[in-house]
C-alpha atoms as a PDB file:
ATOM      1  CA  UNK A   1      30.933   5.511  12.683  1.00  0.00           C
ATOM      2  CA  UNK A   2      28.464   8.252  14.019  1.00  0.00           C
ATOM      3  CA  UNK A   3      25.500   7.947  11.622  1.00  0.00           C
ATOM      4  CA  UNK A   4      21.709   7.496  11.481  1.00  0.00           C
ATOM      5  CA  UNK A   5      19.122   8.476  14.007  1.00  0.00           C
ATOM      6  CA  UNK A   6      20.830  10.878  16.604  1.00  0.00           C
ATOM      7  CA  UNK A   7      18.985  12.312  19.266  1.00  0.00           C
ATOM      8  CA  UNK A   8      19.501  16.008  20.913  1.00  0.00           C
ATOM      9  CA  UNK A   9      18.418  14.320  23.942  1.00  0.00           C
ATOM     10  CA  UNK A  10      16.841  16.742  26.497  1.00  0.00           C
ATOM     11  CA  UNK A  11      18.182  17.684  30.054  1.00  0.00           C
ATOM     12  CA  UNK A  12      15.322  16.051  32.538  1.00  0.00           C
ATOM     13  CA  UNK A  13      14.632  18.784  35.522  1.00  0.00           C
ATOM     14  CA  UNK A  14      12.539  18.627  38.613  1.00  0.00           C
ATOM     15  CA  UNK A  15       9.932  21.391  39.068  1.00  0.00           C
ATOM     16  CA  UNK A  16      13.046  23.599  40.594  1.00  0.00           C
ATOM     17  CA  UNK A  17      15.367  23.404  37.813  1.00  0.00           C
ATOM     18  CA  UNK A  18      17.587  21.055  39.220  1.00  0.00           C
ATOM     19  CA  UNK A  19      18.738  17.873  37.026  1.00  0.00           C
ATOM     20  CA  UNK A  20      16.939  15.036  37.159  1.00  0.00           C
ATOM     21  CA  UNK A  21      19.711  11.980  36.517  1.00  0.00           C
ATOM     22  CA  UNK A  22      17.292   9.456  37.226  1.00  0.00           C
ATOM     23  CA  UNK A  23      14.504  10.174  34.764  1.00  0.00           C
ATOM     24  CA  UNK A  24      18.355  11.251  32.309  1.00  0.00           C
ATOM     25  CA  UNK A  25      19.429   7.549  32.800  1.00  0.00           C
ATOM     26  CA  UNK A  26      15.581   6.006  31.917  1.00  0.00           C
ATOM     27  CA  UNK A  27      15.595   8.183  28.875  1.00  0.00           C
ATOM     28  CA  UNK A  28      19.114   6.717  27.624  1.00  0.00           C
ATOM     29  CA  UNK A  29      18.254   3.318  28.361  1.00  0.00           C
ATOM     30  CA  UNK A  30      14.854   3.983  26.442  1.00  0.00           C
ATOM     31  CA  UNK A  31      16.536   5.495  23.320  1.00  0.00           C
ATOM     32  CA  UNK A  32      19.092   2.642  22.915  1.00  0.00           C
ATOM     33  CA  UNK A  33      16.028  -0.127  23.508  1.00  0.00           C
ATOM     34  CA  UNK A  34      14.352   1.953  20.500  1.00  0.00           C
ATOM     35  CA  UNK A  35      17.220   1.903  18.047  1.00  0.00           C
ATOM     36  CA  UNK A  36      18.834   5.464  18.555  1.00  0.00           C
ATOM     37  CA  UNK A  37      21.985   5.435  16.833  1.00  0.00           C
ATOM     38  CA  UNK A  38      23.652   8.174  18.763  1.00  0.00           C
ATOM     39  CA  UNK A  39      22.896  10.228  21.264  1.00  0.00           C
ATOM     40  CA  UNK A  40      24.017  14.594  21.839  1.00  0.00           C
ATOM     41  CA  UNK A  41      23.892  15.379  25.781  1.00  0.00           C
ATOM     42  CA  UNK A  42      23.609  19.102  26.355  1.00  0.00           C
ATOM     43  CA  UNK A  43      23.335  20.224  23.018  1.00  0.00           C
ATOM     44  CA  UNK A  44      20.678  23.220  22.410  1.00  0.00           C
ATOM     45  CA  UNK A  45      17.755  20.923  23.002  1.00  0.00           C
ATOM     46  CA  UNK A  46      19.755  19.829  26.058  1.00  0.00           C
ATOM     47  CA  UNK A  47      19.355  23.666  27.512  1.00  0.00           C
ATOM     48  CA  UNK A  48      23.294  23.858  27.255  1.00  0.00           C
ATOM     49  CA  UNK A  49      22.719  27.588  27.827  1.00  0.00           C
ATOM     50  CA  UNK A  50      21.856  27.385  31.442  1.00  0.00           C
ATOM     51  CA  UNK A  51      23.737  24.580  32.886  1.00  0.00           C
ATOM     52  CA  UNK A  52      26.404  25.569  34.865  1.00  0.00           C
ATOM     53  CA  UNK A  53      30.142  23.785  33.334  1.00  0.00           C
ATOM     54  CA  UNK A  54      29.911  21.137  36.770  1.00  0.00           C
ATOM     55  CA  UNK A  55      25.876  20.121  35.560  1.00  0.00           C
ATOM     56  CA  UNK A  56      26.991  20.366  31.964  1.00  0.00           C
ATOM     57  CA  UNK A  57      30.006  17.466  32.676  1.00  0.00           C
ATOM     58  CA  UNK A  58      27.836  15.918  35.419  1.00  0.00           C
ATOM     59  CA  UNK A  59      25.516  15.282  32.412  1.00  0.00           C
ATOM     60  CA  UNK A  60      27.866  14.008  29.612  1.00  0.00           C
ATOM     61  CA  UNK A  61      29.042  11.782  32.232  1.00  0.00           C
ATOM     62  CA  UNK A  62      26.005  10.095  33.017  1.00  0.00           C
ATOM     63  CA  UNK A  63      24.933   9.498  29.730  1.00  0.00           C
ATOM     64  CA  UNK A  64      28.290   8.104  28.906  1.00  0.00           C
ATOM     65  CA  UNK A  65      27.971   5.726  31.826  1.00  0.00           C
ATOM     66  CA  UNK A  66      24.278   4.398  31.025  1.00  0.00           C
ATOM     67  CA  UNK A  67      25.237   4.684  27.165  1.00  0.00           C
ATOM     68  CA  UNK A  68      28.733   2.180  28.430  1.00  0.00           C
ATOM     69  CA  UNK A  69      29.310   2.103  24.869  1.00  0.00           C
ATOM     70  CA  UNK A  70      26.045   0.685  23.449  1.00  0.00           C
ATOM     71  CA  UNK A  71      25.681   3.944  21.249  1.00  0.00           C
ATOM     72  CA  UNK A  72      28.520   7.025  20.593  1.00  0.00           C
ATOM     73  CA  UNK A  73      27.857   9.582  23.059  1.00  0.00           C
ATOM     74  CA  UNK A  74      28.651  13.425  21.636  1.00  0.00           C
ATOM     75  CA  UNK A  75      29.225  16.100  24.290  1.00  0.00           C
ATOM     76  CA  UNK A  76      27.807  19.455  23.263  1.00  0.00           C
ATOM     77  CA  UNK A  77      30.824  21.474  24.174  1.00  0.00           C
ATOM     78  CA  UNK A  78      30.688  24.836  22.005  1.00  0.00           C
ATOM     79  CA  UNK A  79      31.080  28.530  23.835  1.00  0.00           C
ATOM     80  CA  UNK A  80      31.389  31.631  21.820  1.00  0.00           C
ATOM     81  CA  UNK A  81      35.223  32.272  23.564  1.00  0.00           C
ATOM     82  CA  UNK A  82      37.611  30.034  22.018  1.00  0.00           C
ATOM     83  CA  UNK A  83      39.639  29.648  25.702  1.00  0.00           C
ATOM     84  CA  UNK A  84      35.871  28.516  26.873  1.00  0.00           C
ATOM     85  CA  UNK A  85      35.298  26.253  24.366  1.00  0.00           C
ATOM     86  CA  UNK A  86      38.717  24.672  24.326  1.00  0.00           C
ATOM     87  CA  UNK A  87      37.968  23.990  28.320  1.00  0.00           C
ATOM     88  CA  UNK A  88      34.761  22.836  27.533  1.00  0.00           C
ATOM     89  CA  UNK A  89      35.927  20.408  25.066  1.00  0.00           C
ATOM     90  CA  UNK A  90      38.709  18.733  27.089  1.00  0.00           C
ATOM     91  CA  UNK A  91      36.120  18.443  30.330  1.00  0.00           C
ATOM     92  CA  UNK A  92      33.988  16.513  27.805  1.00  0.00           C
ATOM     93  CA  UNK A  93      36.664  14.357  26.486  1.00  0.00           C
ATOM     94  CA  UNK A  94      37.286  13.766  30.309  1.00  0.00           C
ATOM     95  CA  UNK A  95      33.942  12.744  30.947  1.00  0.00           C
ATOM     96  CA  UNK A  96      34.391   9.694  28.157  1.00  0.00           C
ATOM     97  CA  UNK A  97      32.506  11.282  25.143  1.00  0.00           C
ATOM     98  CA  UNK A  98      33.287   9.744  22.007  1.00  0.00           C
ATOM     99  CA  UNK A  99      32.882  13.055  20.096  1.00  0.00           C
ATOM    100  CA  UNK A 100      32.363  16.570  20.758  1.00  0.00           C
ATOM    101  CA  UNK A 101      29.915  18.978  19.019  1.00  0.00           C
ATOM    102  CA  UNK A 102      30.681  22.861  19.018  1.00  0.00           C
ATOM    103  CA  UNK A 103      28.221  25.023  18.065  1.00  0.00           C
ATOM    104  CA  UNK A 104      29.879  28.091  15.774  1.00  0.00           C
ATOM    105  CA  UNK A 105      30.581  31.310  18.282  1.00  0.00           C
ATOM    106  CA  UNK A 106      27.039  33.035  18.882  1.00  0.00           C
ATOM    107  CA  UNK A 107      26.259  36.780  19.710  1.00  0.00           C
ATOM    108  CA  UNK A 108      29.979  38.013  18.591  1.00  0.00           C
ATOM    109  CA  UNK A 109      29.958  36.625  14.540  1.00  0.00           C
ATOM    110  CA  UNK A 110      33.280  35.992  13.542  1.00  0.00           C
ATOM    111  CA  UNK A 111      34.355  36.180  10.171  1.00  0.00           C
ATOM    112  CA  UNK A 112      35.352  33.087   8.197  1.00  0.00           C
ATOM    113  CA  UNK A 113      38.921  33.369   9.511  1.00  0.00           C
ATOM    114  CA  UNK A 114      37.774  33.826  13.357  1.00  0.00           C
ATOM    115  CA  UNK A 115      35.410  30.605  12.644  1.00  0.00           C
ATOM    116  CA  UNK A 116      38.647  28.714  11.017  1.00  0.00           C
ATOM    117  CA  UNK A 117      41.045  29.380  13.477  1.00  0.00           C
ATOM    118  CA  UNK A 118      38.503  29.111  16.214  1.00  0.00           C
ATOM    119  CA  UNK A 119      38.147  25.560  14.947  1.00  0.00           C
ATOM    120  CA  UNK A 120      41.368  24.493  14.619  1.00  0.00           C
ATOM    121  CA  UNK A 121      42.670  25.833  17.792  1.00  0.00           C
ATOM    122  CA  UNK A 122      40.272  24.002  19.738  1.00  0.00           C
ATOM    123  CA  UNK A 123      41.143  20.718  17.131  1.00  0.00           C
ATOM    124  CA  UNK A 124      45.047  21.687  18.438  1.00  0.00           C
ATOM    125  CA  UNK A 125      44.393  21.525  21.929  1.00  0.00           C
ATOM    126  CA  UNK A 126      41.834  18.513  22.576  1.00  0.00           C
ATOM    127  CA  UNK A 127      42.653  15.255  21.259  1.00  0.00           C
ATOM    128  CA  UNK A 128      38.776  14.074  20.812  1.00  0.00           C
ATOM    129  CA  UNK A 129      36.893  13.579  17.925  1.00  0.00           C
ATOM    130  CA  UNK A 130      35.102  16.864  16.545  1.00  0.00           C
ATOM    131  CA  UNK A 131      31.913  17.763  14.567  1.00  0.00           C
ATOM    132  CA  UNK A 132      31.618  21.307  13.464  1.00  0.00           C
ATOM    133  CA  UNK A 133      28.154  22.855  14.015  1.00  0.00           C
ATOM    134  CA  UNK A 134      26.048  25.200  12.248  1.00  0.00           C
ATOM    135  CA  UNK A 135      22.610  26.723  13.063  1.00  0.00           C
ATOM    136  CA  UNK A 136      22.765  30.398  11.724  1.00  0.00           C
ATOM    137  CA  UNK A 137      19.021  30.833  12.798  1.00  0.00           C
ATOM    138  CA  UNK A 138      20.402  30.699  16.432  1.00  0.00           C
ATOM    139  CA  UNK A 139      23.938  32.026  16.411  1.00  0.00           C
ATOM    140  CA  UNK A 140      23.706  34.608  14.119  1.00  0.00           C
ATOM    141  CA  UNK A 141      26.762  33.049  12.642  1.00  0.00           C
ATOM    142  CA  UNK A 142      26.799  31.168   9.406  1.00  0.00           C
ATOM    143  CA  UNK A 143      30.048  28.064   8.708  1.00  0.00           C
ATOM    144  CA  UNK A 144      30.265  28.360   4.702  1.00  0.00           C
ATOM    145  CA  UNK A 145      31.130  25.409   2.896  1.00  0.00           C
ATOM    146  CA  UNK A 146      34.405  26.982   1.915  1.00  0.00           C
ATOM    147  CA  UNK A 147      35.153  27.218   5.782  1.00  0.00           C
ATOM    148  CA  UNK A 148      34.541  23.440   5.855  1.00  0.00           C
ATOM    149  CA  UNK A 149      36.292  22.471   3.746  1.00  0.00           C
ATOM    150  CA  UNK A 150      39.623  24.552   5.170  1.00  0.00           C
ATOM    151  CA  UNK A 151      38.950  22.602   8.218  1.00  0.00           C
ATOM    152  CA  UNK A 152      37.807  18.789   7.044  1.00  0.00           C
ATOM    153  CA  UNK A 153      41.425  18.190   6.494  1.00  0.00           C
ATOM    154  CA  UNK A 154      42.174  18.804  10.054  1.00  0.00           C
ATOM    155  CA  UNK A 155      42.603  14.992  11.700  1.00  0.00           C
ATOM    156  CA  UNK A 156      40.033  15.377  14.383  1.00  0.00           C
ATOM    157  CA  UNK A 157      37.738  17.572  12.669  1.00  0.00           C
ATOM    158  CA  UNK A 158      35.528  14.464  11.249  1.00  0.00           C
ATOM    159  CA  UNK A 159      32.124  16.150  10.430  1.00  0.00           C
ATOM    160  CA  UNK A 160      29.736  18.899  10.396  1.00  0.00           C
ATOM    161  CA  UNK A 161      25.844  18.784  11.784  1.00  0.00           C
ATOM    162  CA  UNK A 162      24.384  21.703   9.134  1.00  0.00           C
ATOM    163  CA  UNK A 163      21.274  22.785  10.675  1.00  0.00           C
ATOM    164  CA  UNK A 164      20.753  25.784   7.668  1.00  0.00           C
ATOM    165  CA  UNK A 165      17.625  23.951   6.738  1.00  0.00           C
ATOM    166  CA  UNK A 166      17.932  24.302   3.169  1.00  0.00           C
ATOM    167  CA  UNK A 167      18.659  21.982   0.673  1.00  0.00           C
ATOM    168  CA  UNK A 168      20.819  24.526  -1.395  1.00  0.00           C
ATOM    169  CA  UNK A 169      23.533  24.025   1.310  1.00  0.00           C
ATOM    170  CA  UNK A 170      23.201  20.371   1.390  1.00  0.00           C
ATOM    171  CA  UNK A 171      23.925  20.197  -2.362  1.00  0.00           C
ATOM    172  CA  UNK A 172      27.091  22.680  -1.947  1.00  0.00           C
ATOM    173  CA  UNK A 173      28.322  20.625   0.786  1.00  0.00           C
ATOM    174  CA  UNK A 174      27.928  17.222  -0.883  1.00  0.00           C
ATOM    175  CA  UNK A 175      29.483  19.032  -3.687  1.00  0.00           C
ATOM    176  CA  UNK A 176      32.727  19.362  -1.708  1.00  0.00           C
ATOM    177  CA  UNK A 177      33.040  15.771  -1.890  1.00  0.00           C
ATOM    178  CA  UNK A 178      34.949  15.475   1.625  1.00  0.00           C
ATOM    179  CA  UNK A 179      36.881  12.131   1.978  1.00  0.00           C
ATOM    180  CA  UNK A 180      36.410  10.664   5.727  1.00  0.00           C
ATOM    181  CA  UNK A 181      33.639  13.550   6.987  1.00  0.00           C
ATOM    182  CA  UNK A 182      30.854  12.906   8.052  1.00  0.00           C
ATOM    183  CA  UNK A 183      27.748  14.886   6.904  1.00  0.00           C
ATOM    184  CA  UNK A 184      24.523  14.945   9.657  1.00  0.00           C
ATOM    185  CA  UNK A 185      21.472  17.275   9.107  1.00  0.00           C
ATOM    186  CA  UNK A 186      20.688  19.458  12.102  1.00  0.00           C
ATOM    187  CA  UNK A 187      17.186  20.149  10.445  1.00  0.00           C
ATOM    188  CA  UNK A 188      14.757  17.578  11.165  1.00  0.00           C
ATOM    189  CA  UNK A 189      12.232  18.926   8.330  1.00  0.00           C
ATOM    190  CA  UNK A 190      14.601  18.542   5.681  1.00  0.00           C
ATOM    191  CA  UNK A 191      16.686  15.340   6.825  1.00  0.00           C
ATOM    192  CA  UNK A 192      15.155  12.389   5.331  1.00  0.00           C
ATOM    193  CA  UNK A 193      15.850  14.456   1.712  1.00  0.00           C
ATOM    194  CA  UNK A 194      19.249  15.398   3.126  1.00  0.00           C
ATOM    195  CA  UNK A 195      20.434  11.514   4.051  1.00  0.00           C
ATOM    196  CA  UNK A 196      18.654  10.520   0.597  1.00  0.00           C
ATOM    197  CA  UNK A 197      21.004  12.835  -1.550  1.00  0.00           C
ATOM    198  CA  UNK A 198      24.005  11.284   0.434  1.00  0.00           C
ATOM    199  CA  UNK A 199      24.072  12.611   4.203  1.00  0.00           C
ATOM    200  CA  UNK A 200      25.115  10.152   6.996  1.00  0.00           C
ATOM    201  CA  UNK A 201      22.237  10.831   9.690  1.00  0.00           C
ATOM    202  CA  UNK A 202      20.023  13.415  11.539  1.00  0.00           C
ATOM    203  CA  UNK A 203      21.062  14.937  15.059  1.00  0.00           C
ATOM    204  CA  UNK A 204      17.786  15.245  16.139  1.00  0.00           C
ATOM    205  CA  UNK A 205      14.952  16.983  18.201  1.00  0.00           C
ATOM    206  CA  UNK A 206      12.106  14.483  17.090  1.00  0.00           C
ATOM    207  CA  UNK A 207      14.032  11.765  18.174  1.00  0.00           C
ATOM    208  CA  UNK A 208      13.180  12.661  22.033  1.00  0.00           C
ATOM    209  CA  UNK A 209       9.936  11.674  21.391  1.00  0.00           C
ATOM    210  CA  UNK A 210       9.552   9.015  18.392  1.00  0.00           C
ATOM    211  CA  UNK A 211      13.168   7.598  18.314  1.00  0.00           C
ATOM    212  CA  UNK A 212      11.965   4.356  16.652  1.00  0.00           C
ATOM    213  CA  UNK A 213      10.283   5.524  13.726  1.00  0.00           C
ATOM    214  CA  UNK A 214      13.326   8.516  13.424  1.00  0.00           C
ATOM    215  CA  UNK A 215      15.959   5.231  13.342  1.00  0.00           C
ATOM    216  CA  UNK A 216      13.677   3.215  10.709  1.00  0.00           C
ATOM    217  CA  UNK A 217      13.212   6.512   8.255  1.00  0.00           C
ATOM    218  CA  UNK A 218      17.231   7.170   9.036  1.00  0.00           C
ATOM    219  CA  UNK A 219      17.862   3.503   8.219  1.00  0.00           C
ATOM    220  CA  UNK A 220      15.898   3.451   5.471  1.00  0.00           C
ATOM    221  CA  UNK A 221      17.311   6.952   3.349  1.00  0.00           C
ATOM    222  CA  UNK A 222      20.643   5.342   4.301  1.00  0.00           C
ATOM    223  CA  UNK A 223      19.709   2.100   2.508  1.00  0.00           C
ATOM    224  CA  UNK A 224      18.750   4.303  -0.154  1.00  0.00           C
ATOM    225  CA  UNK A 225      14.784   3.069   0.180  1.00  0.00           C
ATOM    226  CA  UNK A 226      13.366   6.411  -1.004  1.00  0.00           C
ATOM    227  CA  UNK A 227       9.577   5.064  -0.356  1.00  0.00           C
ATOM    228  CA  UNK A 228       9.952   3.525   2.867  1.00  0.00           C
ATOM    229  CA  UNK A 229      11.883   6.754   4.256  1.00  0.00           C
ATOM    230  CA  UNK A 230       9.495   8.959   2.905  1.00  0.00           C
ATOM    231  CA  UNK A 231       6.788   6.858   4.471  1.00  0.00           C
ATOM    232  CA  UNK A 232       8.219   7.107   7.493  1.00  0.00           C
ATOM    233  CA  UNK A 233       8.702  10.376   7.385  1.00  0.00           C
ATOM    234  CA  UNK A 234       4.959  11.452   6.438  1.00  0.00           C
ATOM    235  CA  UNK A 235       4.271  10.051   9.977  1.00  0.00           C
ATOM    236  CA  UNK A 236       6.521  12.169  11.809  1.00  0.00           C
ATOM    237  CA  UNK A 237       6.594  15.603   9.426  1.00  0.00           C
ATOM    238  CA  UNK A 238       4.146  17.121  11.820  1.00  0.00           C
ATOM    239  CA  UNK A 239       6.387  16.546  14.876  1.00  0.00           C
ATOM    240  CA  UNK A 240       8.844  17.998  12.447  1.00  0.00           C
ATOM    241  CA  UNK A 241       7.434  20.924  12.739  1.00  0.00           C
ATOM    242  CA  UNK A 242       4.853  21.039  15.572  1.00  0.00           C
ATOM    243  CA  UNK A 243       7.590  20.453  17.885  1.00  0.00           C
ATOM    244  CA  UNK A 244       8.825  24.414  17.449  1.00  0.00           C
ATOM    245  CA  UNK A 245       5.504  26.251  17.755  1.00  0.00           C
ATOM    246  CA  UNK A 246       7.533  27.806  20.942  1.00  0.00           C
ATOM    247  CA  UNK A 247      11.584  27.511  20.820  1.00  0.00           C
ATOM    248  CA  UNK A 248      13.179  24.749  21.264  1.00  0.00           C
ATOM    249  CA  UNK A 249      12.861  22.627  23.188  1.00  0.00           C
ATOM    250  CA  UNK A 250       9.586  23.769  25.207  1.00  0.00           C
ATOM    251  CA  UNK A 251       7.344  21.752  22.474  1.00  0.00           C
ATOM    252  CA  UNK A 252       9.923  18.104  22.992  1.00  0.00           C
ATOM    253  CA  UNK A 253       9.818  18.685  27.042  1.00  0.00           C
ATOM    254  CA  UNK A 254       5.808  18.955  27.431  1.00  0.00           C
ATOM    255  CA  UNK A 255       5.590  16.689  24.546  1.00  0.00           C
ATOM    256  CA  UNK A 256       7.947  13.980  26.842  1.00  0.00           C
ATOM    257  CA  UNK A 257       6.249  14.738  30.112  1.00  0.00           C
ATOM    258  CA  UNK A 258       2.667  14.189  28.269  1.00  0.00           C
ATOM    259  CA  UNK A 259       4.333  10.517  27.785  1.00  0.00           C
ATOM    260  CA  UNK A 260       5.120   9.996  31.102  1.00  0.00           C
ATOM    261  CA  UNK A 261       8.927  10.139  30.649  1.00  0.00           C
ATOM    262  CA  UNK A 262      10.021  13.254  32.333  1.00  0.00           C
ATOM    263  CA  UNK A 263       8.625  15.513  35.115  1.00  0.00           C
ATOM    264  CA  UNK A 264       7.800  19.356  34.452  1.00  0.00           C
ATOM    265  CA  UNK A 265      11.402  21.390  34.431  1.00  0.00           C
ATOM    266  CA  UNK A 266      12.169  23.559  32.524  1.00  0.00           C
ATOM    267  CA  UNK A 267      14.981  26.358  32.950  1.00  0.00           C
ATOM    268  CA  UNK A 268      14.528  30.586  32.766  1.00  0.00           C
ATOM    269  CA  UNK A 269      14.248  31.976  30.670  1.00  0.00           C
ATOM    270  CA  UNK A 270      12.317  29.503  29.054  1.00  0.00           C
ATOM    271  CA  UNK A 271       9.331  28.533  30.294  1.00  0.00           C
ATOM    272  CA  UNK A 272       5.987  25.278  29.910  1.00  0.00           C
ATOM    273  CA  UNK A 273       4.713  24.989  26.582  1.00  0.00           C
ATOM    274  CA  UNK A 274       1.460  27.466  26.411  1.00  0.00           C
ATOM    275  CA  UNK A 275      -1.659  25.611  27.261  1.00  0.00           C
ATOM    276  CA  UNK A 276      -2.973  27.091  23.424  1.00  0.00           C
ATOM    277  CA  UNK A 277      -0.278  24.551  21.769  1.00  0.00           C
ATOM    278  CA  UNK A 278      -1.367  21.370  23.671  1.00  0.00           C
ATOM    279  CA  UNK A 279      -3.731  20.027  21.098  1.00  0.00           C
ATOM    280  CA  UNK A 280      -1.133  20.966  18.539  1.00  0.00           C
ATOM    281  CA  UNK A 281       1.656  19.160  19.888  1.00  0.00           C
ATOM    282  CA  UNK A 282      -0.631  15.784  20.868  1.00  0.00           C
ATOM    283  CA  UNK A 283      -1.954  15.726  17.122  1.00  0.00           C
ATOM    284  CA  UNK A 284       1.784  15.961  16.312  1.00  0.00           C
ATOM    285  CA  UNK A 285       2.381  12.957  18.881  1.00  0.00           C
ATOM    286  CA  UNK A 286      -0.654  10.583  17.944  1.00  0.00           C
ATOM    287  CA  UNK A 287       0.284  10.951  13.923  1.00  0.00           C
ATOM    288  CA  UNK A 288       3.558   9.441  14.774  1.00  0.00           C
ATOM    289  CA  UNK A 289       2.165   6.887  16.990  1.00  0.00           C
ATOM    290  CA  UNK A 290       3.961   8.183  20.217  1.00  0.00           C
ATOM    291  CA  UNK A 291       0.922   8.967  22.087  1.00  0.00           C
END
C-alpha cells in the first residue's frame, strides 16, 4: 500500500542543466536508508516541466532500478492534453513504476466533465495504478470532491494527492468515505492534521531534505499518536514553510546542495535560491536537525 512519508524527490542537475543520475541514485539510496515510504520521480518538485519525455523516462527508470522494489516508485506522468498524458502514462508504466501520478490539466481548465473523462480515458488506456492530483494554486484547475468520487470507482484510479492546503477539503473528502482509495496530502503545512483526521500519507517536498523525521511524524499520525506527530512536526513546520520563500523547488535544491547531496542545477526558467533567503532556509534546516 502507498502510504506514509512520500518524497517529491528532486531531479539532481550539473551546473548545465543536464541530469545528474549519479548524485539521482545516492539520493534514492539515502531516502530508503532514512525510512521514506515512497518516493514521486519527476513530479513538480522533480522540474517535470522542463525535462524532455526521453530525461523524464530516463529518470523514472533509474529510480525504479536503485528503488528495485525496496519502496513504491510513482512516475509523475500528467500533461494538460489527454493524448500526452495517456503517452506519458504508458512510458512510465514501461519504465517499471508502480503507480502513476497526473497532475489535473494546467493552463486550459477543464470543466468537471473534461477533468472526468480526462481521467478515465487515461485509466482506459494504461493498465497501471493511478493517483489523481490536485494543486489548484499551480494549475489553475481545481478536482472537486464530487469529481472524485465519479472516478474512485474506476479500478485503477486508487487515490488522490490533494494539495488544496485546506483542511475544509480534507474533511469533504474524508466525508466521501471512499472504500479502497487512498487519501495523501500534497500540502506539507497541513499534513500531519490531514493523516491525523484519517489521511494515508504526505507526498512531500520536506522530505528531500529531512526524510527521517517526515517518516517518524507520518508514522506517528498514522498510529494515531497525536503528541508525538505534532512533536515532530514543530521541528520541521519551518521547513514547511521556509522551503517556498521562492517557488518550488529553488528553496529544497539550495537547501540539498547546502548538505552536500546535490551539485548546483537548476533548470530556466527557474533559477539559485536568492542569496537574501540563505539564512532563512539554514534556520529552517538546523530546527529540523538536517544541517
Amino acid at each position: 500500500m502507498i502510504r506514509g512519508s512520500i518524497v517529491a524527490i528532486v531531479t539532481p542537475m550539473a551546473e548545465d542543466g543536464s541530469v545528474d543520475f549519479p548524485a539521482l541514485e545516492r539520493l534514492v539510496e539515502w531516502h530508503i536508508a532514512e525510512g521514506t515510504d515512497g518516493i514521486v520521480a519527476v513530479g513538480t518538485t522533480g522540474e517535470s516541466a522542463t525535462l524532455d519525455v526521453e530525461e523524464h523516462i530516463a529518470v523514472i527508470r533509474c529510480v525504479v532500478e536503485v528503488a528495485r522494489q525496496r519502496v513504491p516508485v510513482i512516475a509523475g506522468t500528467g500533461a494538460n492534453s489527454t493524448a500526452e498524458a495517456i503517452e506519458l502514462t504508458g512510458e512510465g508504466k514501461n519504465a517499471g513504476a508502480d503507480a502513476c501520478l497526473l497532475v489535473t490539466p494546467y493552463y486550459n481548465k477543464p470543466p468537471q466533465e473534461g477533468l472526468y473523462r480526462h481521467y478515465k480515458a487515461i485509466a482506459e488506456a494504461v493498465d497501471v495504478p493511478i493517483i489523481l492530483y490536485n494543486v489548484p494554486g499551480r494549475t489553475g484547475c481545481d478536482l472537486l470532491p464530487a469529481t472524485v468520487k465519479r472516478l474512485a470507482p474506476i479500478d485503477n484510479i486508487i487515490g488522490l494527492k490533494e494539495a488544496k492546503g485546506e483542511l475544509g477539503r480534507v474533511k469533504e473528502l474524508l466525508e466521501l468515505k471512499l472504500a479502497d482509495f487512498t487519501l495523501l496530502s500534497g500540502d506539507d503545512a497541513t499534513a500531519c492534521e490531514s493523516i491525523l483526521m484519517g489521511f494515508q500519507g504526505d507526498i512531500s517536498v520536506t522530505a528531500n531534505v529531512a526524510p527521517r523525521l517526515m517518516h517518524q511524524m507520518c508514522a506517528a499520525a498514522l498510529a494515531g499518536d497525536r503528541v508525538a506527530a505534532e512533536a515532530a512536526d514543530t521541528r520541521l513546520r519551518l521547513l514547511h514553510k521556509n522551503l517556498f520563500v521562492e517557488p518550488n523547488p529553488i528553496p529544497a535544491k539550495w537547501a540539498l546542495q547546502a548538505m552536500n547531496r546535490i551539485g548546483a542545477g537548476i533548470r530556466l526558467p527557474l533559477v539559485p535560491l536568492d542569496p537574501s533567503h540563505y539564512t532563512t532556509v539554514r534556520e529552517a534546516l538546523r530546527a529540523a536537525g538536517a544541517l
